[in-house]
C-alpha atoms as a PDB file:
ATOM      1  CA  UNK A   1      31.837  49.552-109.358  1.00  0.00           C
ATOM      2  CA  UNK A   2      29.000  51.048-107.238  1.00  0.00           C
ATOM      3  CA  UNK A   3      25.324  50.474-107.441  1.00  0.00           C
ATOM      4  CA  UNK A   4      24.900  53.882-108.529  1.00  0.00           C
ATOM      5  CA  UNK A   5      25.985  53.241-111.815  1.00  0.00           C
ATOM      6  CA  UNK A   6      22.871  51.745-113.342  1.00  0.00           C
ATOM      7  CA  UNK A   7      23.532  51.686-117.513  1.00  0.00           C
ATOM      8  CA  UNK A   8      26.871  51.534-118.965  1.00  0.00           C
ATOM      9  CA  UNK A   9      28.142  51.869-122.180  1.00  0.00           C
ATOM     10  CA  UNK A  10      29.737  48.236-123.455  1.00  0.00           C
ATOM     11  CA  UNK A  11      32.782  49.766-124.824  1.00  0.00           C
ATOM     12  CA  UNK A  12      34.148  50.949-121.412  1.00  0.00           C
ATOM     13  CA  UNK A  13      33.661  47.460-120.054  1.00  0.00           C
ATOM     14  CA  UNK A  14      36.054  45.371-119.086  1.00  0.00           C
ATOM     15  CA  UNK A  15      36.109  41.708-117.252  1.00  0.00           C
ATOM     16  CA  UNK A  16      36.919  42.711-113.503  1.00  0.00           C
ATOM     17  CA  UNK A  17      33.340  44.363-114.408  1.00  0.00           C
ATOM     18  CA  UNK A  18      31.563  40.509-114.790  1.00  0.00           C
ATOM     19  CA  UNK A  19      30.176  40.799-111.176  1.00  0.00           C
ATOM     20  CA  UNK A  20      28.087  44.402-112.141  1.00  0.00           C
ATOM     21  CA  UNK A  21      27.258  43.527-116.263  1.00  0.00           C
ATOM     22  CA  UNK A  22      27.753  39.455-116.516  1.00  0.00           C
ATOM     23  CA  UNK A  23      30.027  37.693-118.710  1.00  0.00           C
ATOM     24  CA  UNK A  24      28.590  38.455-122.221  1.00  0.00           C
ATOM     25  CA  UNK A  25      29.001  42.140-121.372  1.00  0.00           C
ATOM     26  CA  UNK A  26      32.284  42.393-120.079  1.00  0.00           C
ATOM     27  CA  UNK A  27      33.991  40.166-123.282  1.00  0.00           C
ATOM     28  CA  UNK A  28      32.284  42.256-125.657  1.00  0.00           C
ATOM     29  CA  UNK A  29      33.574  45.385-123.829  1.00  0.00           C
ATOM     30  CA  UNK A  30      36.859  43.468-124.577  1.00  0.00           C
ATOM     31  CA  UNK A  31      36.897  42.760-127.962  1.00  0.00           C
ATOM     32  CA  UNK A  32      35.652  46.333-128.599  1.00  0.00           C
ATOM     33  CA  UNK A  33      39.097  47.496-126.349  1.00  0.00           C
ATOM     34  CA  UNK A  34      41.325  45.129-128.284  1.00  0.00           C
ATOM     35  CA  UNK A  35      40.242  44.144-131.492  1.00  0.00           C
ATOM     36  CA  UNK A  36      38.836  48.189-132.730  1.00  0.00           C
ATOM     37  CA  UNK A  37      41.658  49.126-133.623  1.00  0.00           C
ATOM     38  CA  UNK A  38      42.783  46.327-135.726  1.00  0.00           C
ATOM     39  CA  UNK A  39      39.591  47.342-137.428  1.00  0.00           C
ATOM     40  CA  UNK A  40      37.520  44.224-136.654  1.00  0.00           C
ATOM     41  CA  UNK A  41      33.674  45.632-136.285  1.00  0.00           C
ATOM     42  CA  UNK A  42      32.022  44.650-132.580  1.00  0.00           C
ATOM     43  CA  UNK A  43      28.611  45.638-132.156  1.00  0.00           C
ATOM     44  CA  UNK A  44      28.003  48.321-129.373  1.00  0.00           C
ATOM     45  CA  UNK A  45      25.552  48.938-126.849  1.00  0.00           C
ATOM     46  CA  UNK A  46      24.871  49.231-123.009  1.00  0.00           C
ATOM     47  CA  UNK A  47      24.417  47.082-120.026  1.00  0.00           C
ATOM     48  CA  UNK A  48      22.261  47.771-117.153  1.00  0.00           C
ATOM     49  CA  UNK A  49      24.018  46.657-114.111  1.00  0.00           C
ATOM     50  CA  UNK A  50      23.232  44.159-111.540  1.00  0.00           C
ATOM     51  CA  UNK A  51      22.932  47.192-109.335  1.00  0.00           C
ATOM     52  CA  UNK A  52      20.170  47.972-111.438  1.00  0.00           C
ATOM     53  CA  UNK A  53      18.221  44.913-111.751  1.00  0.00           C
ATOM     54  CA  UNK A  54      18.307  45.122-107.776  1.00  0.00           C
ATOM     55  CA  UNK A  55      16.665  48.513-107.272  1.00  0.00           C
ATOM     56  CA  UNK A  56      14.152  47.368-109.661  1.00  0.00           C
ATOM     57  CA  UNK A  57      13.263  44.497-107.671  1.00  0.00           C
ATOM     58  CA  UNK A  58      13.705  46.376-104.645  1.00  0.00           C
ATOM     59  CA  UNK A  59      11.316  49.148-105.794  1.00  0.00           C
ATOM     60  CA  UNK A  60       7.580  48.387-103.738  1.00  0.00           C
ATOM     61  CA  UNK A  61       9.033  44.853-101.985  1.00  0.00           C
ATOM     62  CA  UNK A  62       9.033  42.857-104.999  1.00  0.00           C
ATOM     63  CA  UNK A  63      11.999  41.370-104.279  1.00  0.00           C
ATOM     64  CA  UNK A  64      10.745  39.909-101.061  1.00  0.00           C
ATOM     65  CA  UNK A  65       7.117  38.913-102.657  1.00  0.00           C
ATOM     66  CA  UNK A  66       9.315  36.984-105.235  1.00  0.00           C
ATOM     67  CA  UNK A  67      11.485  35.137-102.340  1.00  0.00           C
ATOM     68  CA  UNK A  68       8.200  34.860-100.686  1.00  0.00           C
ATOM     69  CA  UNK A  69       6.739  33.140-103.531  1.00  0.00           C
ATOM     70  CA  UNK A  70       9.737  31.246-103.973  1.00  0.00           C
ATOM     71  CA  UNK A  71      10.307  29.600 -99.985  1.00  0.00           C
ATOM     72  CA  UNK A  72       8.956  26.355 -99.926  1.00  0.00           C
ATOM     73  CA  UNK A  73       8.337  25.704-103.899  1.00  0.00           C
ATOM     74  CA  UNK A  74       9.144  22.095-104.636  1.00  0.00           C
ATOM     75  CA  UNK A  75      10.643  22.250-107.946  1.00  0.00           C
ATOM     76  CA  UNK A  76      10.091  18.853-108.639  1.00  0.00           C
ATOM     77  CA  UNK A  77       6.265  19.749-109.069  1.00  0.00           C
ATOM     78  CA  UNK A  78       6.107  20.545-112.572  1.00  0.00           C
ATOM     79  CA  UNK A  79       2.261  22.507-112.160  1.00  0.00           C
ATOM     80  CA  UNK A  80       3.790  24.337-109.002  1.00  0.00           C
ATOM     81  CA  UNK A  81       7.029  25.261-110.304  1.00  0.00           C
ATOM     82  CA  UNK A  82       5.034  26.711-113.949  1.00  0.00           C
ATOM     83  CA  UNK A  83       2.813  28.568-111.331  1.00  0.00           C
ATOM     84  CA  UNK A  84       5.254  30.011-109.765  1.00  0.00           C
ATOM     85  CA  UNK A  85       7.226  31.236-112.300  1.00  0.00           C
ATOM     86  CA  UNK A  86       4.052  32.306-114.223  1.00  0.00           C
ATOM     87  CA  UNK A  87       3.279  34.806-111.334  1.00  0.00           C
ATOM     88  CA  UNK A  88       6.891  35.992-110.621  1.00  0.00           C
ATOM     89  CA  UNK A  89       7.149  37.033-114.418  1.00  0.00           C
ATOM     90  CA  UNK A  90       4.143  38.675-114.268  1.00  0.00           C
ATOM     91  CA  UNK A  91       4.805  40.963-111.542  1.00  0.00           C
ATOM     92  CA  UNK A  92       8.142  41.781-112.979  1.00  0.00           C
ATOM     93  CA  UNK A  93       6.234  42.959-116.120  1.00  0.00           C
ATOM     94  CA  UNK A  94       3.935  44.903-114.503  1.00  0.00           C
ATOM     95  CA  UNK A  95       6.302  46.443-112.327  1.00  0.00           C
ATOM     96  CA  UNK A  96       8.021  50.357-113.344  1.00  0.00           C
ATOM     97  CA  UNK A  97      11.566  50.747-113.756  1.00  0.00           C
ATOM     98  CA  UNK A  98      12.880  53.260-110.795  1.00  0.00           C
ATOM     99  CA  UNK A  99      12.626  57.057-112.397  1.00  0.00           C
ATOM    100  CA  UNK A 100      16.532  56.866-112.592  1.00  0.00           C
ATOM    101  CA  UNK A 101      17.100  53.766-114.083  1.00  0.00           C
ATOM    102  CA  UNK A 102      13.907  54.588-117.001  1.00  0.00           C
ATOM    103  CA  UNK A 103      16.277  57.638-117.884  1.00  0.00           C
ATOM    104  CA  UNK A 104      19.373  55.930-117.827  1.00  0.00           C
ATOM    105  CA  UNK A 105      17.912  53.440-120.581  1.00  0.00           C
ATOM    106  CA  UNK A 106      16.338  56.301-122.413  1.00  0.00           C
ATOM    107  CA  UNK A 107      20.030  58.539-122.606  1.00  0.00           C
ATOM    108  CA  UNK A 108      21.701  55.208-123.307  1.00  0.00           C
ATOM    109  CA  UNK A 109      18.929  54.398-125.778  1.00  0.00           C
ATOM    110  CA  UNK A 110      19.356  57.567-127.080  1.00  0.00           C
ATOM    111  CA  UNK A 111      22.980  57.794-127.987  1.00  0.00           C
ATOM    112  CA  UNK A 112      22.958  54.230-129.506  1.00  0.00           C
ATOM    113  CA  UNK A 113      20.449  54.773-131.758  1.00  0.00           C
ATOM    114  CA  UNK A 114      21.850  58.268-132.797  1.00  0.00           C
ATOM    115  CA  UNK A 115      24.512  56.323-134.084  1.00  0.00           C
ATOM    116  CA  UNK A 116      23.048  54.252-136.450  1.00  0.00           C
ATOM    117  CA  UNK A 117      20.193  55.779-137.440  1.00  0.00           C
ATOM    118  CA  UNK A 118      16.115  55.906-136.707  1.00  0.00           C
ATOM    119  CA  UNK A 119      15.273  52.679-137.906  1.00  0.00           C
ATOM    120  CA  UNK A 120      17.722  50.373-136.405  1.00  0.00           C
ATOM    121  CA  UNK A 121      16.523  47.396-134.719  1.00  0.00           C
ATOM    122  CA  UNK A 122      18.095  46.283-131.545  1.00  0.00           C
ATOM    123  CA  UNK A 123      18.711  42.871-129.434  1.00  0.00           C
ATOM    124  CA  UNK A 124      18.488  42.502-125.808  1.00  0.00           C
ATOM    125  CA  UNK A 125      19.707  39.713-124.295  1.00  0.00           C
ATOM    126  CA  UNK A 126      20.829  38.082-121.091  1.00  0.00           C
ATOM    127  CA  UNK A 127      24.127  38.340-119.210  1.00  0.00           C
ATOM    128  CA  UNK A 128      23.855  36.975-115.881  1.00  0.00           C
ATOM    129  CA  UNK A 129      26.934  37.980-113.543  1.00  0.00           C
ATOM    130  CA  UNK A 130      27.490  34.227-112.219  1.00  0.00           C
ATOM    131  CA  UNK A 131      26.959  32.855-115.650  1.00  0.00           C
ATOM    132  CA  UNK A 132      30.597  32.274-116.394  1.00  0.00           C
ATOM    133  CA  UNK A 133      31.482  30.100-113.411  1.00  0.00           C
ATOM    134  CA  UNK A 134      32.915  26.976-113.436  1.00  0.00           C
ATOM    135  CA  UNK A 135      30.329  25.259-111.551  1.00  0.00           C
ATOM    136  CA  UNK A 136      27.755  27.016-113.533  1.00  0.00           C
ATOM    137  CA  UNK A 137      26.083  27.300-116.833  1.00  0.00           C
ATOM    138  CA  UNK A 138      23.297  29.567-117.804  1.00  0.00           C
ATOM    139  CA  UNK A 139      23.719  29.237-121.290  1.00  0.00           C
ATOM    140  CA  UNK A 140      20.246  29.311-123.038  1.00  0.00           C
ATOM    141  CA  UNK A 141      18.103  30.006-120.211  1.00  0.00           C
ATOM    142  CA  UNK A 142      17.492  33.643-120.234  1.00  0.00           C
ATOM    143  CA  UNK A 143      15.079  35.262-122.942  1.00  0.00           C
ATOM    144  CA  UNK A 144      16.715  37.131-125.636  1.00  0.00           C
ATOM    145  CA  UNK A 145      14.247  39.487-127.407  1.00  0.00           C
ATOM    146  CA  UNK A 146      15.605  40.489-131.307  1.00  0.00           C
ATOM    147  CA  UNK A 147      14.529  43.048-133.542  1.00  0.00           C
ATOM    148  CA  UNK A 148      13.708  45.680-130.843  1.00  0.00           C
ATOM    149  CA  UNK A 149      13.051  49.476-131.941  1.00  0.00           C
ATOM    150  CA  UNK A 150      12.319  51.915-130.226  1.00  0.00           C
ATOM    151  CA  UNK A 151      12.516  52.975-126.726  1.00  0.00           C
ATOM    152  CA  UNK A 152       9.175  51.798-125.524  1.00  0.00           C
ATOM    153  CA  UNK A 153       9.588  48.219-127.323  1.00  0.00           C
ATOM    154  CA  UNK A 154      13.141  48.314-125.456  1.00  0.00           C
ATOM    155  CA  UNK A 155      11.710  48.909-122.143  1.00  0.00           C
ATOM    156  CA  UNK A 156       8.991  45.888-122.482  1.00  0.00           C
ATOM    157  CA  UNK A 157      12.046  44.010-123.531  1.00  0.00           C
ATOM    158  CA  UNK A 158      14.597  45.002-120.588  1.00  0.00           C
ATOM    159  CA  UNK A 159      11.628  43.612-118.535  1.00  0.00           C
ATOM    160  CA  UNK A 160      11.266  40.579-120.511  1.00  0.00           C
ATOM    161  CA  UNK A 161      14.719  39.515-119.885  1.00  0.00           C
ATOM    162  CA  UNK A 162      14.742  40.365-115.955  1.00  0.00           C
ATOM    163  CA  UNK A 163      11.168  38.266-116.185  1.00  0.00           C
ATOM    164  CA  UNK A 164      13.192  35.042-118.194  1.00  0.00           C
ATOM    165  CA  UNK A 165      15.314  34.777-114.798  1.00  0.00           C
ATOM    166  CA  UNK A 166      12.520  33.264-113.446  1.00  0.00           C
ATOM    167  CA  UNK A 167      11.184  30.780-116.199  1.00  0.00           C
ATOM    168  CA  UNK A 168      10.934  27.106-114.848  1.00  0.00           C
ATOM    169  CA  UNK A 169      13.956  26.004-116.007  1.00  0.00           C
ATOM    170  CA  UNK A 170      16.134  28.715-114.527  1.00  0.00           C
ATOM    171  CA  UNK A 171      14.305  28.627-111.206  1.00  0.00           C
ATOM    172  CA  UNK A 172      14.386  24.938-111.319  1.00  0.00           C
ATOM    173  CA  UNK A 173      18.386  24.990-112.400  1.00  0.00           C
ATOM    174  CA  UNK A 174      19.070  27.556-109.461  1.00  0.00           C
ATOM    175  CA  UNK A 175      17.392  25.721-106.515  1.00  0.00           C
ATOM    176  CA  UNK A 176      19.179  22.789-107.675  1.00  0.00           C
ATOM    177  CA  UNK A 177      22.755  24.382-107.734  1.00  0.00           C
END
Protein backbone atom coordinates (compact mmCIF):
# COMPACT_ATOMS: atom_id res chain seq x y z
CA UNK A 1 0.00 0.00 0.00
CA UNK A 2 1.16 3.56 -0.89
CA UNK A 3 1.22 6.63 1.22
CA UNK A 4 -1.33 8.06 -0.88
CA UNK A 5 -3.93 6.18 0.55
CA UNK A 6 -4.61 8.13 3.71
CA UNK A 7 -8.27 6.66 5.22
CA UNK A 8 -9.46 3.29 4.53
CA UNK A 9 -12.46 1.61 5.07
CA UNK A 10 -11.89 -1.45 7.84
CA UNK A 11 -13.79 -3.91 5.89
CA UNK A 12 -11.31 -4.02 2.94
CA UNK A 13 -8.49 -4.60 5.38
CA UNK A 14 -6.64 -7.35 5.64
CA UNK A 15 -3.32 -8.39 7.79
CA UNK A 16 -0.46 -7.99 5.07
CA UNK A 17 -2.05 -4.32 5.64
CA UNK A 18 -0.61 -4.22 9.65
CA UNK A 19 2.45 -2.13 8.50
CA UNK A 20 -0.10 0.91 6.89
CA UNK A 21 -3.35 0.50 9.67
CA UNK A 22 -1.68 -1.52 12.83
CA UNK A 23 -2.78 -4.68 14.20
CA UNK A 24 -6.26 -3.80 15.67
CA UNK A 25 -7.21 -2.63 12.18
CA UNK A 26 -6.16 -5.25 10.04
CA UNK A 27 -7.95 -8.27 12.45
CA UNK A 28 -11.04 -6.43 12.48
CA UNK A 29 -10.87 -6.06 8.66
CA UNK A 30 -10.61 -9.90 9.12
CA UNK A 31 -13.28 -10.89 11.09
CA UNK A 32 -15.51 -8.56 9.01
CA UNK A 33 -14.04 -10.79 5.67
CA UNK A 34 -14.64 -14.08 7.44
CA UNK A 35 -17.03 -14.12 10.03
CA UNK A 36 -20.01 -11.59 7.90
CA UNK A 37 -21.22 -13.97 6.32
CA UNK A 38 -21.77 -16.46 8.97
CA UNK A 39 -23.77 -13.54 10.22
CA UNK A 40 -21.65 -12.67 13.28
CA UNK A 41 -22.01 -8.59 13.63
CA UNK A 42 -18.28 -6.70 13.57
CA UNK A 43 -18.39 -3.16 14.04
CA UNK A 44 -17.18 -1.05 10.98
CA UNK A 45 -15.25 1.91 10.47
CA UNK A 46 -11.99 3.42 8.92
CA UNK A 47 -8.35 3.63 9.59
CA UNK A 48 -6.14 6.43 8.75
CA UNK A 49 -2.92 5.04 7.63
CA UNK A 50 0.51 5.34 8.89
CA UNK A 51 1.05 7.19 5.66
CA UNK A 52 -1.19 9.55 7.09
CA UNK A 53 -0.06 10.12 10.50
CA UNK A 54 3.36 10.92 8.64
CA UNK A 55 2.22 13.77 6.40
CA UNK A 56 0.62 15.14 9.38
CA UNK A 57 3.71 15.28 11.23
CA UNK A 58 5.52 16.19 8.27
CA UNK A 59 3.20 19.15 7.54
CA UNK A 60 5.35 22.67 8.88
CA UNK A 61 8.55 20.39 10.37
CA UNK A 62 6.81 19.04 13.23
CA UNK A 63 8.16 15.94 12.86
CA UNK A 64 11.68 17.19 13.22
CA UNK A 65 10.70 19.78 16.23
CA UNK A 66 9.33 16.55 17.93
CA UNK A 67 12.77 14.48 17.28
CA UNK A 68 14.34 17.69 18.20
CA UNK A 69 12.61 17.79 21.39
CA UNK A 70 13.12 14.28 21.83
CA UNK A 71 17.42 13.96 21.24
CA UNK A 72 18.97 13.99 24.40
CA UNK A 73 15.75 13.50 26.84
CA UNK A 74 16.78 11.27 29.71
CA UNK A 75 13.79 9.30 30.33
CA UNK A 76 14.75 8.39 33.58
CA UNK A 77 13.92 12.11 34.67
CA UNK A 78 10.45 11.84 35.56
CA UNK A 79 9.88 16.13 35.44
CA UNK A 80 11.83 16.07 32.00
CA UNK A 81 10.27 13.22 30.43
CA UNK A 82 6.36 14.83 31.64
CA UNK A 83 7.80 18.06 29.99
CA UNK A 84 8.53 16.71 27.14
CA UNK A 85 5.73 14.86 26.38
CA UNK A 86 3.51 17.75 27.67
CA UNK A 87 4.90 19.96 24.79
CA UNK A 88 5.01 17.28 22.00
CA UNK A 89 1.16 16.66 22.64
CA UNK A 90 0.51 20.03 22.54
CA UNK A 91 1.87 20.83 19.28
CA UNK A 92 0.24 17.83 17.81
CA UNK A 93 -3.11 19.36 18.98
CA UNK A 94 -2.59 22.49 17.72
CA UNK A 95 -1.37 21.36 14.57
CA UNK A 96 -4.07 21.06 11.12
CA UNK A 97 -4.59 17.91 9.48
CA UNK A 98 -3.13 18.26 5.66
CA UNK A 99 -6.31 19.58 3.39
CA UNK A 100 -6.37 15.93 1.97
CA UNK A 101 -6.25 13.96 4.84
CA UNK A 102 -9.23 16.56 6.76
CA UNK A 103 -11.42 15.37 3.67
CA UNK A 104 -10.55 11.95 3.70
CA UNK A 105 -11.84 11.78 7.48
CA UNK A 106 -14.81 13.90 6.61
CA UNK A 107 -15.99 11.35 3.33
CA UNK A 108 -15.05 8.46 5.59
CA UNK A 109 -16.88 10.16 8.45
CA UNK A 110 -19.50 10.69 6.27
CA UNK A 111 -20.39 7.31 4.93
CA UNK A 112 -20.08 5.70 8.43
CA UNK A 113 -22.34 7.72 10.00
CA UNK A 114 -24.87 7.54 7.03
CA UNK A 115 -25.09 4.14 8.01
CA UNK A 116 -26.24 4.22 11.28
CA UNK A 117 -27.84 7.17 11.68
CA UNK A 118 -27.28 11.06 13.00
CA UNK A 119 -26.85 10.37 16.45
CA UNK A 120 -24.43 7.60 16.64
CA UNK A 121 -21.56 7.92 18.83
CA UNK A 122 -18.22 6.73 17.73
CA UNK A 123 -14.77 5.32 19.33
CA UNK A 124 -11.38 6.12 18.20
CA UNK A 125 -8.74 4.29 19.29
CA UNK A 126 -5.14 3.31 18.79
CA UNK A 127 -3.57 0.80 16.40
CA UNK A 128 0.01 1.22 16.22
CA UNK A 129 1.64 -0.72 13.12
CA UNK A 130 4.56 -2.36 15.35
CA UNK A 131 2.15 -3.08 18.11
CA UNK A 132 1.79 -6.74 17.35
CA UNK A 133 5.45 -7.75 17.47
CA UNK A 134 6.89 -10.22 19.38
CA UNK A 135 9.33 -8.13 21.07
CA UNK A 136 6.75 -5.55 21.58
CA UNK A 137 3.68 -4.60 23.44
CA UNK A 138 1.75 -1.43 23.21
CA UNK A 139 -1.18 -2.64 24.75
CA UNK A 140 -2.79 0.18 26.90
CA UNK A 141 -0.63 2.95 26.06
CA UNK A 142 -2.34 4.85 23.41
CA UNK A 143 -5.51 7.09 24.27
CA UNK A 144 -8.75 5.76 23.20
CA UNK A 145 -11.43 8.52 23.09
CA UNK A 146 -15.34 6.87 23.34
CA UNK A 147 -18.52 8.34 22.68
CA UNK A 148 -17.35 10.62 19.78
CA UNK A 149 -20.09 12.40 17.47
CA UNK A 150 -19.71 14.32 15.11
CA UNK A 151 -17.11 15.25 12.71
CA UNK A 152 -15.52 18.08 14.57
CA UNK A 153 -15.45 16.01 18.02
CA UNK A 154 -13.81 13.20 15.66
CA UNK A 155 -11.16 15.39 14.40
CA UNK A 156 -10.08 16.66 18.12
CA UNK A 157 -10.11 12.98 18.77
CA UNK A 158 -7.95 11.64 15.66
CA UNK A 159 -5.51 14.22 17.18
CA UNK A 160 -5.85 13.02 20.60
CA UNK A 161 -4.78 9.62 19.73
CA UNK A 162 -1.69 10.72 17.39
CA UNK A 163 -0.95 13.12 20.69
CA UNK A 164 -1.21 9.68 23.26
CA UNK A 165 1.93 8.35 21.15
CA UNK A 166 3.81 10.59 22.99
CA UNK A 167 2.52 10.32 26.70
CA UNK A 168 5.42 9.45 29.19
CA UNK A 169 4.93 6.07 29.28
CA UNK A 170 4.99 5.40 25.56
CA UNK A 171 7.96 7.70 25.02
CA UNK A 172 9.58 6.23 27.99
CA UNK A 173 8.62 2.41 26.71
CA UNK A 174 10.04 3.34 23.13
CA UNK A 175 13.49 4.77 24.08
CA UNK A 176 13.84 1.83 26.16
CA UNK A 177 13.07 -0.83 23.39
Amino acid sequence: MSDTRLVLDIATLRMKDVADVGGKNASLGEMISQLGGAGVRVPGGFATTAGAYRQFLAQGGLDRRVAGRLRGLDVSDVSALARAGAEIRSWILAQDFPRRLQQDIADAYRRLADGVGAYATFAVRSSATAEDLPDASFAGQQETVLNVRGLDHLNVAVKQVFASLYNDRAISYRAHQ
